[in-house]
PDB file of N, CA and C in Angstrom:
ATOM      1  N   UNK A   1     -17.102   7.993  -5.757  1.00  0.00           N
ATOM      2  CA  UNK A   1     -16.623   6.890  -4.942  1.00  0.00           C
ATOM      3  C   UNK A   1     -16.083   5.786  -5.846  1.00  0.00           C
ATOM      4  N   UNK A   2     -14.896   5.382  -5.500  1.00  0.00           N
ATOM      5  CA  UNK A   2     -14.230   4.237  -6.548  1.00  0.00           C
ATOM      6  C   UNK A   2     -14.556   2.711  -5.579  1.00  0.00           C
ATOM      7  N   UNK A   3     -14.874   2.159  -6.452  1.00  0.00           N
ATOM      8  CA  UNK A   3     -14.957   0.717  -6.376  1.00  0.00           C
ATOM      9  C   UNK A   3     -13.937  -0.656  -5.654  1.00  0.00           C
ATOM     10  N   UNK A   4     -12.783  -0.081  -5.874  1.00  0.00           N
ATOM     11  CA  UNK A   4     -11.597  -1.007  -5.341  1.00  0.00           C
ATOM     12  C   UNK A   4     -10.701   0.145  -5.601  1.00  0.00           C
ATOM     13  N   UNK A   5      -8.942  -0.439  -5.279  1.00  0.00           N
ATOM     14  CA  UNK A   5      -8.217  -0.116  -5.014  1.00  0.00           C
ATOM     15  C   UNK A   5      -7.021  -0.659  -4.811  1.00  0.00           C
ATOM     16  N   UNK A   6      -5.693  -0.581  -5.434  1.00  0.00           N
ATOM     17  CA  UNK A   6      -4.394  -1.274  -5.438  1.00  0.00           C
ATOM     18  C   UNK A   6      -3.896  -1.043  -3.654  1.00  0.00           C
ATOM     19  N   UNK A   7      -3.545  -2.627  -2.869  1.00  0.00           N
ATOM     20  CA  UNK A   7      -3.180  -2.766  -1.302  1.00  0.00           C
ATOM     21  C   UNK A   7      -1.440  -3.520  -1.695  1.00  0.00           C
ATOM     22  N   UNK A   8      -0.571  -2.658  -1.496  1.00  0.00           N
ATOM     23  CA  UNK A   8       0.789  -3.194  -1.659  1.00  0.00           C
ATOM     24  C   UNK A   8       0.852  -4.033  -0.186  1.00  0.00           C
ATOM     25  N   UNK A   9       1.770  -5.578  -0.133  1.00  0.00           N
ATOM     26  CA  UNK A   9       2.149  -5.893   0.634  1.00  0.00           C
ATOM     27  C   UNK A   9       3.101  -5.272   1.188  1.00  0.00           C
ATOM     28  N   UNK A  10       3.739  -4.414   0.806  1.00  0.00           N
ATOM     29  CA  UNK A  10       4.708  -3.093   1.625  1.00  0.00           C
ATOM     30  C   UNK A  10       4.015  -2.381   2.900  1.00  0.00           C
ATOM     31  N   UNK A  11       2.312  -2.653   2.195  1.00  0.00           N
ATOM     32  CA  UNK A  11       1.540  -1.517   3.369  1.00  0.00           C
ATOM     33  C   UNK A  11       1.895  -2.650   4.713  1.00  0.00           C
ATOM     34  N   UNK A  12       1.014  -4.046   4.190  1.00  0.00           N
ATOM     35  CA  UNK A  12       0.516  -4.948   5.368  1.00  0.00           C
ATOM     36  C   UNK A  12       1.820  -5.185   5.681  1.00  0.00           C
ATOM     37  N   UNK A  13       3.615  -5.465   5.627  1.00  0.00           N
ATOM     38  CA  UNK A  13       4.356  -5.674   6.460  1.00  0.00           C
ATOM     39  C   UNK A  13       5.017  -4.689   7.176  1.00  0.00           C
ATOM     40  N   UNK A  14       4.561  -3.128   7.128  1.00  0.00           N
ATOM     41  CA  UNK A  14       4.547  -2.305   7.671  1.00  0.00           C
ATOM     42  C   UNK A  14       3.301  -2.430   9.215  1.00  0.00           C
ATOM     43  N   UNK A  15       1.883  -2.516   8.535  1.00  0.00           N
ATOM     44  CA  UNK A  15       1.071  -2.022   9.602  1.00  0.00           C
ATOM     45  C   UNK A  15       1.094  -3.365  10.098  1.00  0.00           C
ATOM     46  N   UNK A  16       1.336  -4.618   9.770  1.00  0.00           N
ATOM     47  CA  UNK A  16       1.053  -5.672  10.667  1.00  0.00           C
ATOM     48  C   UNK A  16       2.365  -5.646  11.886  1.00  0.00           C
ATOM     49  N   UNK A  17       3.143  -4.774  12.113  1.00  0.00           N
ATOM     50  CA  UNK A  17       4.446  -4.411  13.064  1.00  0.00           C
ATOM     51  C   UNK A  17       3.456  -3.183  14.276  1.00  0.00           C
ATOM     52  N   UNK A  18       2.410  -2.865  13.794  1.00  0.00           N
ATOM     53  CA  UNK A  18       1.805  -2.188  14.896  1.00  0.00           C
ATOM     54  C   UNK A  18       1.099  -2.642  16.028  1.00  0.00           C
ATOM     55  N   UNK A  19       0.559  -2.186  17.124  1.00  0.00           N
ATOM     56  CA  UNK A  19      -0.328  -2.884  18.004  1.00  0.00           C
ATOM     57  C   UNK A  19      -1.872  -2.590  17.399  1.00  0.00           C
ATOM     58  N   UNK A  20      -2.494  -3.842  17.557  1.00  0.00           N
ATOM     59  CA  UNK A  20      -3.873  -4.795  16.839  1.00  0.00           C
ATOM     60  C   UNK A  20      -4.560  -3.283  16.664  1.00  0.00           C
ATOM     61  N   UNK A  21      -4.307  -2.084  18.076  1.00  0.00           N
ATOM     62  CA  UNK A  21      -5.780  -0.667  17.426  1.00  0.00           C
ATOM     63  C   UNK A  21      -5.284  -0.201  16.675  1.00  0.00           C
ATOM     64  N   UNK A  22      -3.934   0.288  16.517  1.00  0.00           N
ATOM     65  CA  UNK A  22      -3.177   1.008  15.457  1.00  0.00           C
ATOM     66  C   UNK A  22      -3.270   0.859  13.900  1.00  0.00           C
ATOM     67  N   UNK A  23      -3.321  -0.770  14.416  1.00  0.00           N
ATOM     68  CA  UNK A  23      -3.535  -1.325  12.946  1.00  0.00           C
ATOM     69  C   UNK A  23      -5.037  -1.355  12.108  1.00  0.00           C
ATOM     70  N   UNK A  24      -5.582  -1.057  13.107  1.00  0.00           N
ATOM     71  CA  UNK A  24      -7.210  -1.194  12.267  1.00  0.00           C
ATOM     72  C   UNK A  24      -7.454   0.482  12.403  1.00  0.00           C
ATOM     73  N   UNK A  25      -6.774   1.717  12.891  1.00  0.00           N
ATOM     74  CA  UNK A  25      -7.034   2.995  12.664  1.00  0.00           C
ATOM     75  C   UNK A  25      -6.279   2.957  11.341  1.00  0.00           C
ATOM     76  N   UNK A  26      -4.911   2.448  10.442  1.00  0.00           N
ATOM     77  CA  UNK A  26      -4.447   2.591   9.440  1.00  0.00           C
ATOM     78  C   UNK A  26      -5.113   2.054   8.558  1.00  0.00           C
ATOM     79  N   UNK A  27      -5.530   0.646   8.863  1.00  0.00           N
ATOM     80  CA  UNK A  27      -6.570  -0.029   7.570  1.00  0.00           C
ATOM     81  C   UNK A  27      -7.962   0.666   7.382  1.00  0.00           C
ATOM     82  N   UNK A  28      -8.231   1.493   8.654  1.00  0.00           N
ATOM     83  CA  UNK A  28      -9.889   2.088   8.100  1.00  0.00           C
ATOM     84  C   UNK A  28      -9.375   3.316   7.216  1.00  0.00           C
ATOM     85  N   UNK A  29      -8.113   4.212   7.600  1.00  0.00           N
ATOM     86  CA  UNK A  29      -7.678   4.916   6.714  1.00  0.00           C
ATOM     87  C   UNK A  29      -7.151   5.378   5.512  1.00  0.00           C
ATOM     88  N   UNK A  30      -6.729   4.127   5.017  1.00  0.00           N
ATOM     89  CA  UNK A  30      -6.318   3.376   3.990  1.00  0.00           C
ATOM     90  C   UNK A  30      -7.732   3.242   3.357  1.00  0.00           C
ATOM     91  N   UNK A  31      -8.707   2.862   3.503  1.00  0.00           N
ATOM     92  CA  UNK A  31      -9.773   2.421   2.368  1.00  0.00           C
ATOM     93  C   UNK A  31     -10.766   3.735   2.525  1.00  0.00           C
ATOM     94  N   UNK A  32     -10.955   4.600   4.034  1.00  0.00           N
ATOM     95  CA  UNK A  32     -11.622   5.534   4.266  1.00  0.00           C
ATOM     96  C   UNK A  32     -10.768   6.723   2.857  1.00  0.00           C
ATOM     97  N   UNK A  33      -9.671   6.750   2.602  1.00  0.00           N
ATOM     98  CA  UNK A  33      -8.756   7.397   1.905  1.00  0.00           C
ATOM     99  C   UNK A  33      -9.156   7.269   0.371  1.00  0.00           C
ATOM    100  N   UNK A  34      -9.046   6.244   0.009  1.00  0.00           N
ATOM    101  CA  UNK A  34      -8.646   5.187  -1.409  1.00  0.00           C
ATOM    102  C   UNK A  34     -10.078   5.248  -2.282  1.00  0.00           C
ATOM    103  N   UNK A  35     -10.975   4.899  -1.548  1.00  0.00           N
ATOM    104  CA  UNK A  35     -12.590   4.609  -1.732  1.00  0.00           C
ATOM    105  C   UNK A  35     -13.473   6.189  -1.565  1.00  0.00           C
ATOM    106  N   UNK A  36     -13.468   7.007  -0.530  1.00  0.00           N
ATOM    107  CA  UNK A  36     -14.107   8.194  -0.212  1.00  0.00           C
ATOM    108  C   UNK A  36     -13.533   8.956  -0.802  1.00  0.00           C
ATOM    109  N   UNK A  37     -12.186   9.390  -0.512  1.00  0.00           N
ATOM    110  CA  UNK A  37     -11.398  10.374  -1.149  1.00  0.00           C
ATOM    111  C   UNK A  37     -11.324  11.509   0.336  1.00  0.00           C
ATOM    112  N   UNK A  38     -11.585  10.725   1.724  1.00  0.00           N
ATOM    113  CA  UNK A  38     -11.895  11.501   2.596  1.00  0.00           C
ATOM    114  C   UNK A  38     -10.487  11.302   3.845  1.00  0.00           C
ATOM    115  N   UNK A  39      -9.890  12.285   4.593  1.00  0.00           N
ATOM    116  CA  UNK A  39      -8.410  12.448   5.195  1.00  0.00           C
ATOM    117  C   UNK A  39      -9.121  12.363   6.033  1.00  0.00           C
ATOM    118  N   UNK A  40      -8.835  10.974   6.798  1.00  0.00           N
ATOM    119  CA  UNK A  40      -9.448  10.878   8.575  1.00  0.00           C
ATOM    120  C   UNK A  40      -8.249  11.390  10.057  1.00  0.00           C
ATOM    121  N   UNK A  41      -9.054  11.753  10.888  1.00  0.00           N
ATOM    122  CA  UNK A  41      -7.997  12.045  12.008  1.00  0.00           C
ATOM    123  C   UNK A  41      -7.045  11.157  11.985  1.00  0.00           C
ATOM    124  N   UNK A  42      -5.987  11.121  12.588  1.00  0.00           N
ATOM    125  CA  UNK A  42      -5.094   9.670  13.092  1.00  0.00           C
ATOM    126  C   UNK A  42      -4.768  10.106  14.056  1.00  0.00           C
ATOM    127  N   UNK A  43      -4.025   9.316  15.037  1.00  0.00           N
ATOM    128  CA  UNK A  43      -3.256   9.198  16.123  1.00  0.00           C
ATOM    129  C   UNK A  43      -1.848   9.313  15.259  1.00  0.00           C
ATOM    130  N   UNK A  44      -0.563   9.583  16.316  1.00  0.00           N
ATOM    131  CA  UNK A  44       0.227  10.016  15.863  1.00  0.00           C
ATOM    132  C   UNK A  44       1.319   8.837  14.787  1.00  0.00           C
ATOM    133  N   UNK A  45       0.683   7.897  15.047  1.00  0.00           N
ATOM    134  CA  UNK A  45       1.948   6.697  14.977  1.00  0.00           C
ATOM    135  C   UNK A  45       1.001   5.866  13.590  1.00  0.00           C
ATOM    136  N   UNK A  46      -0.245   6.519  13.771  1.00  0.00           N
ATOM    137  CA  UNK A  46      -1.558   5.982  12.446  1.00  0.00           C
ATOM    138  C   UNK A  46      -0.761   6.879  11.582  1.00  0.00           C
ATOM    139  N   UNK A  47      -0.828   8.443  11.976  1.00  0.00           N
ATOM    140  CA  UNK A  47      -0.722   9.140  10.712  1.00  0.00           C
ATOM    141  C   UNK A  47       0.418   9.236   9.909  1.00  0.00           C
ATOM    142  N   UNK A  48       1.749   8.861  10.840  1.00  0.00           N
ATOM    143  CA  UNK A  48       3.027   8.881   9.904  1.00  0.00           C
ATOM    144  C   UNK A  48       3.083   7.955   9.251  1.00  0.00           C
ATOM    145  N   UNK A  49       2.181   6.929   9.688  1.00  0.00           N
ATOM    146  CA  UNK A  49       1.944   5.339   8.527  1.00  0.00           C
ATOM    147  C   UNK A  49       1.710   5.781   7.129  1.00  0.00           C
ATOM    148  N   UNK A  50       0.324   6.192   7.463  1.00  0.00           N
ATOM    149  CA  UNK A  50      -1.214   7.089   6.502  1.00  0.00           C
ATOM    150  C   UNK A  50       0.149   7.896   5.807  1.00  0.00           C
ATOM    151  N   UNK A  51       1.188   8.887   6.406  1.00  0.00           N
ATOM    152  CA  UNK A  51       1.583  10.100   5.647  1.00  0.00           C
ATOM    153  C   UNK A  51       2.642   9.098   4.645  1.00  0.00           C
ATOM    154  N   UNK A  52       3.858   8.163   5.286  1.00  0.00           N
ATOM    155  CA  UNK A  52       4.147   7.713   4.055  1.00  0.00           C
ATOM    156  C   UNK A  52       3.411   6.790   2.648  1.00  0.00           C
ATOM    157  N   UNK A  53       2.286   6.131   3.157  1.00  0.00           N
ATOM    158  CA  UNK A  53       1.755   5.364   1.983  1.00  0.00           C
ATOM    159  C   UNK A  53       1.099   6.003   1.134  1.00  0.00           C
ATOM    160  N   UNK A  54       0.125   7.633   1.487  1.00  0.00           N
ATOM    161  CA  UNK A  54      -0.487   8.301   0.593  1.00  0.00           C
ATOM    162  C   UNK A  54       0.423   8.765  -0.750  1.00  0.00           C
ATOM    163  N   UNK A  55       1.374   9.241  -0.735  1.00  0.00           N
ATOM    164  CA  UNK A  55       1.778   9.265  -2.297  1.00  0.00           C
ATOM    165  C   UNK A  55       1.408   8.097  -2.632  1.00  0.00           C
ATOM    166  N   UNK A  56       1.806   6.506  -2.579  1.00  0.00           N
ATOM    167  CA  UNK A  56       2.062   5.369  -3.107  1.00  0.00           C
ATOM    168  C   UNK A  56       0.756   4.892  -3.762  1.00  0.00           C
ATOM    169  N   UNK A  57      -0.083   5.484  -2.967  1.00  0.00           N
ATOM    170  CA  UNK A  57      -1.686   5.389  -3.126  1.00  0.00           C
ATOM    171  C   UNK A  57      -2.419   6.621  -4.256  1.00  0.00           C
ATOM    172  N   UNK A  58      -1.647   7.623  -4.426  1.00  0.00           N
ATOM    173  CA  UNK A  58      -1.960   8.900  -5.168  1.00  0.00           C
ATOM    174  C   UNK A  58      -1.473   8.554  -6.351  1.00  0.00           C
ATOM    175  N   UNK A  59      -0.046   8.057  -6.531  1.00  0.00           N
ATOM    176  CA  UNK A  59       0.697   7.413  -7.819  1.00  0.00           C
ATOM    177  C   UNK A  59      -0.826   6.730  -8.408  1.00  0.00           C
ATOM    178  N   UNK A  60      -0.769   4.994  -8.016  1.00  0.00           N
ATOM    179  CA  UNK A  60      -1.606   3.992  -8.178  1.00  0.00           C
ATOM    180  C   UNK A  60      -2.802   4.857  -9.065  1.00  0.00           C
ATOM    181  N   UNK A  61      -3.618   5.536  -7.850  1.00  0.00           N
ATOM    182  CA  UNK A  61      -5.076   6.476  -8.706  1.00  0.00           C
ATOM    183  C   UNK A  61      -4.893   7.509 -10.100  1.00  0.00           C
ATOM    184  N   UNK A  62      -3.752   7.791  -9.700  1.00  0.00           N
ATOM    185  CA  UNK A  62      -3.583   8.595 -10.885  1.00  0.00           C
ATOM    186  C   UNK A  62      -2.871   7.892 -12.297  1.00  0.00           C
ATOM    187  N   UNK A  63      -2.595   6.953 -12.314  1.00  0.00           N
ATOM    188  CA  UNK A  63      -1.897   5.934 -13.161  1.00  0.00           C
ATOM    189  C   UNK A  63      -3.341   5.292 -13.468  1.00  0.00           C
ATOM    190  N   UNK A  64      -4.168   4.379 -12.840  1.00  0.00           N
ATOM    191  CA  UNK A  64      -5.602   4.089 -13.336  1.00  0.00           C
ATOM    192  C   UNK A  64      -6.500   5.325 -14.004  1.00  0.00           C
ATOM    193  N   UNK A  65      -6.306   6.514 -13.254  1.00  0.00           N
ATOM    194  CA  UNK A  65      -7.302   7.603 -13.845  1.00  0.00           C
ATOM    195  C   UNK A  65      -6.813   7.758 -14.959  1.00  0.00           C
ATOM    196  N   UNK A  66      -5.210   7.639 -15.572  1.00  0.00           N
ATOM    197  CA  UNK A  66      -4.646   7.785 -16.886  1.00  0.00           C
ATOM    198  C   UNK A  66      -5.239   7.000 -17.965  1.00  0.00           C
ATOM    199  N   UNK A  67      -5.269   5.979 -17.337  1.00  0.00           N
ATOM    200  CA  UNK A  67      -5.493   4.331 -18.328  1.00  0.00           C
ATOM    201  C   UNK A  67      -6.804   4.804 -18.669  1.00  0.00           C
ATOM    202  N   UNK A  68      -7.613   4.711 -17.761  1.00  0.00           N
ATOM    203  CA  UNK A  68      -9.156   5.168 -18.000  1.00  0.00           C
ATOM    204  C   UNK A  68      -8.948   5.984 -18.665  1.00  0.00           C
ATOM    205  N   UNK A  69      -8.561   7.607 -19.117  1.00  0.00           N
ATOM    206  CA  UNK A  69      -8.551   8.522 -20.233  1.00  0.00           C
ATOM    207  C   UNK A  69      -8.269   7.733 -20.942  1.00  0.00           C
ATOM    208  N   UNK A  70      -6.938   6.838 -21.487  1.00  0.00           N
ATOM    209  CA  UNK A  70      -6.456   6.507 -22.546  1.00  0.00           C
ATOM    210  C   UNK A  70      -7.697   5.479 -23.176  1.00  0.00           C
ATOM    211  N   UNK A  71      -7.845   4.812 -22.352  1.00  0.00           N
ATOM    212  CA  UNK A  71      -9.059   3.736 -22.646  1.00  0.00           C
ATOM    213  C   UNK A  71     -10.350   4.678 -23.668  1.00  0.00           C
ATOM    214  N   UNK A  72     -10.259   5.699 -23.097  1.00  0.00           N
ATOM    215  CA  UNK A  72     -11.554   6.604 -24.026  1.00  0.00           C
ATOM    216  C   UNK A  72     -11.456   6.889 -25.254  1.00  0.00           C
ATOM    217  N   UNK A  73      -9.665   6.870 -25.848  1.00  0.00           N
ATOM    218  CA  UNK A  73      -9.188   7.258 -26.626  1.00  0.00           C
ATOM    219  C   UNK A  73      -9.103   6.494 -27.969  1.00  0.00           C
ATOM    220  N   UNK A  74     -10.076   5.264 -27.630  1.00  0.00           N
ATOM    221  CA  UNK A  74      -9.557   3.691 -28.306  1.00  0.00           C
ATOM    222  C   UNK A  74      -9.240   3.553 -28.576  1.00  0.00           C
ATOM    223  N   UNK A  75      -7.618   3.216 -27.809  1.00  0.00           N
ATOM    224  CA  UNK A  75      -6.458   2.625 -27.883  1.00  0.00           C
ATOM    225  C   UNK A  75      -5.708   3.522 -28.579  1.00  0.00           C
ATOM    226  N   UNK A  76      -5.363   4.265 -28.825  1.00  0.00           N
ATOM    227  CA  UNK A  76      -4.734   5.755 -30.045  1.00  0.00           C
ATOM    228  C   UNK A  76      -3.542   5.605 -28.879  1.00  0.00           C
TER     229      UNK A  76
END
């Protein structure tokens, strides 16, 4: 389980254009995602949200999981 997590304002002026449930099924999915590592159901209009931001969110983790290796490497 990771600790935090990079939230682009790209996400919030996207999901803040949804209606108020929509928007809190994308934000629980978004951190249920980011933090667990766990793919929750969506509704249809949650998940095409959820389907474009997950690369953006996969980039981010895997760019920190890099740093962290390199970090092991001290500094090399």
């Amino acid at each position: 389980m990771k600790d935090s997590f990079v939230f682009y304002a790209s996400f919030y002026e996207a999901i803040s254009n949804l209606p108020g449930d929509t928007q809190l099924e994308v934000y629980n999915a978004i951190c249920k995602y980011a933090l667990l590592g766990e793919l929750p159901e969506l509704s249809p209009i949650a998940k095409a949200m959820f389907t474009v931001m997950r690369p953006v969110m996969d980039a981010a983790s895997a760019r920190y999981e890099a740093s962290v290796a390199n970090g092991k490497k001290g500094g090399r």
